[in-house]
Structure formats: structure tokens, C-alpha cells
Protein backbone atom coordinates (compact mmCIF):
# COMPACT_ATOMS: atom_id res chain seq x y z
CA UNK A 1 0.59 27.02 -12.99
CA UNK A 2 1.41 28.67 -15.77
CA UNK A 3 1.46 26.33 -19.71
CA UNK A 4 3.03 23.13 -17.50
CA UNK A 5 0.22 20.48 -17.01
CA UNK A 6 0.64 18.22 -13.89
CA UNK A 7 -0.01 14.20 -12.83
CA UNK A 8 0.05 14.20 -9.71
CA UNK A 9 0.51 10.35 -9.55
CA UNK A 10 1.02 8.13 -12.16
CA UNK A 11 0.94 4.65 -10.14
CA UNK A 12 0.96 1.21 -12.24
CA UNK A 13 -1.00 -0.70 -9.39
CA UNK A 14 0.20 -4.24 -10.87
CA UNK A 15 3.91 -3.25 -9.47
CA UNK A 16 3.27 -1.18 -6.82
CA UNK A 17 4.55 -2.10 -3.78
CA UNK A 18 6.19 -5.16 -5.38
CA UNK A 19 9.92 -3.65 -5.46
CA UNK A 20 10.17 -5.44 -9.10
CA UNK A 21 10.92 -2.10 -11.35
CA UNK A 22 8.55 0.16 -12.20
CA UNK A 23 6.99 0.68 -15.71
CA UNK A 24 9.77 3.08 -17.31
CA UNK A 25 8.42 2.27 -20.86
CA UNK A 26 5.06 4.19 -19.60
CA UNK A 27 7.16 7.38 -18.01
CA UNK A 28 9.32 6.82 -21.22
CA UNK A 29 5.98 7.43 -23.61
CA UNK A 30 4.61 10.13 -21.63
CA UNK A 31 7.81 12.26 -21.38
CA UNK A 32 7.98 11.66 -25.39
CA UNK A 33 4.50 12.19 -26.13
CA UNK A 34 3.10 15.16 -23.83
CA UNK A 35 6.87 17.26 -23.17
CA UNK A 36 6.21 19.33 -20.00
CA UNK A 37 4.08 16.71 -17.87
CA UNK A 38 4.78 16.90 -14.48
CA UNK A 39 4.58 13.06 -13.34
CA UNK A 40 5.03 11.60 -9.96
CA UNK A 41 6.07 8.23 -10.61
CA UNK A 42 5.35 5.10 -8.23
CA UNK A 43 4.66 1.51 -8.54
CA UNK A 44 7.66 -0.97 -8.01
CA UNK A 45 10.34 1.07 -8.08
CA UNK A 46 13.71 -0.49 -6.27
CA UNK A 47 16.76 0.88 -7.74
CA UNK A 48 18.72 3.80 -8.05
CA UNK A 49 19.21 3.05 -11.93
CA UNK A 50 15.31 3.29 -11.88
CA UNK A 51 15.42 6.83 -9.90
CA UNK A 52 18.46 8.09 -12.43
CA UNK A 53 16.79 6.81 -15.43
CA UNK A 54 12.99 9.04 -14.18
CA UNK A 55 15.00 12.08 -13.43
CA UNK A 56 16.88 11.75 -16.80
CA UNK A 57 13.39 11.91 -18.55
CA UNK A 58 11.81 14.50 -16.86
CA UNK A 59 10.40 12.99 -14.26
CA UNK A 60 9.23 15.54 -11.64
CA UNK A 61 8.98 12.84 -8.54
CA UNK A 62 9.12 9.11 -7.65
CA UNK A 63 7.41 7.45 -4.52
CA UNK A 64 9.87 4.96 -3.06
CA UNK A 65 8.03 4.33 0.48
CA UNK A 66 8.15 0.72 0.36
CA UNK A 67 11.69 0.88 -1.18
CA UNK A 68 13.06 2.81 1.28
CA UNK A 69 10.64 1.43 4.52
CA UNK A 70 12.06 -1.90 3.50
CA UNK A 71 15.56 -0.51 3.91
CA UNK A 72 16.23 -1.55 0.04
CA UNK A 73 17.10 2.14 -0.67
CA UNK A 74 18.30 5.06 1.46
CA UNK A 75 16.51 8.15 1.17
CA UNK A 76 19.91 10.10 0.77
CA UNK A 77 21.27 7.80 -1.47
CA UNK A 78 17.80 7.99 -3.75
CA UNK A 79 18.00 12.07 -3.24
CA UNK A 80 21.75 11.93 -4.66
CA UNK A 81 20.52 9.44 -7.69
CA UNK A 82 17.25 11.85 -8.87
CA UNK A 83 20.10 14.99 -8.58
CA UNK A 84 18.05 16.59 -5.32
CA UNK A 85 21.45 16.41 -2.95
């Protein structure tokens, strides 16, 4: 694993499955605060802006199941957005 520490999930449970945004201030800190963090982020998330804006940070992974189940996002279109084409 080498120096990199890893979250495996980082899920704000008062958005999650509520396709409302997720908590970017909270990926914001922890990509500011602890550089290297391997975060999966989940918990609301329902844009693409939201999937550019995690990948842009550092971001190592997003959970969009209820985004994409929903049909609100498409998984190639979400795959495009966090640069995983």
C-alpha cells in the first residue's frame, strides 16, 4: 500500500440516497487537510458537476447507484465526467 492511506467509504448518511448533492465541503477538507487520502465518496450525489468537481480534488471513487438506478445519470456519461472513459 505503500505511504497512501485509504477510506474506503466516506458516506454522509443524511444525503445518501437522497439525489440532493453530496457534501463536497467534507471531500473539499479532507483532500486539503490529509493530501494522499484515498476516499470513496457517496451520499447524494446527482450530477456530473458533482462527479467533475470529486475527481478534480482527488477523489479516488464516487458511488452513484441510486443516481444511476434511477436513470438520473448514465454510467458512461458519469465515467466520461470523473476522466475514467
Amino acid at each position: 500500500m505503500g505511504s497512501e492511506m485509504c477510506i474506503r467509504d466516506s458516506t454522509d448518511i443524511a444525503r445518501d440516497g437522497a439525489m440532493q448533492g453530496t457534501n463536497l465541503p467534507v471531500y473539499e477538507t479532507l483532500a486539503r487537510e490529509v493530501p494522499g487520502l484515498g476516499v470513496t465518496a457517496s451520499g447524494g450525489i446527482s450530477s456530473l458537476s458533482e462527479i467533475r468537481a470529486l475527481a478534480a480534488m482527488g477523489t479516488k471513487a464516487a458511488i452513484v447507484g441510486k443516481a444511476v438506478y434511477t436513470g438520473a445519470l448514465a454510467l458512461p456519461d458519469v465515467l466520461a465526467a470523473a476522466g475514467e472513459e
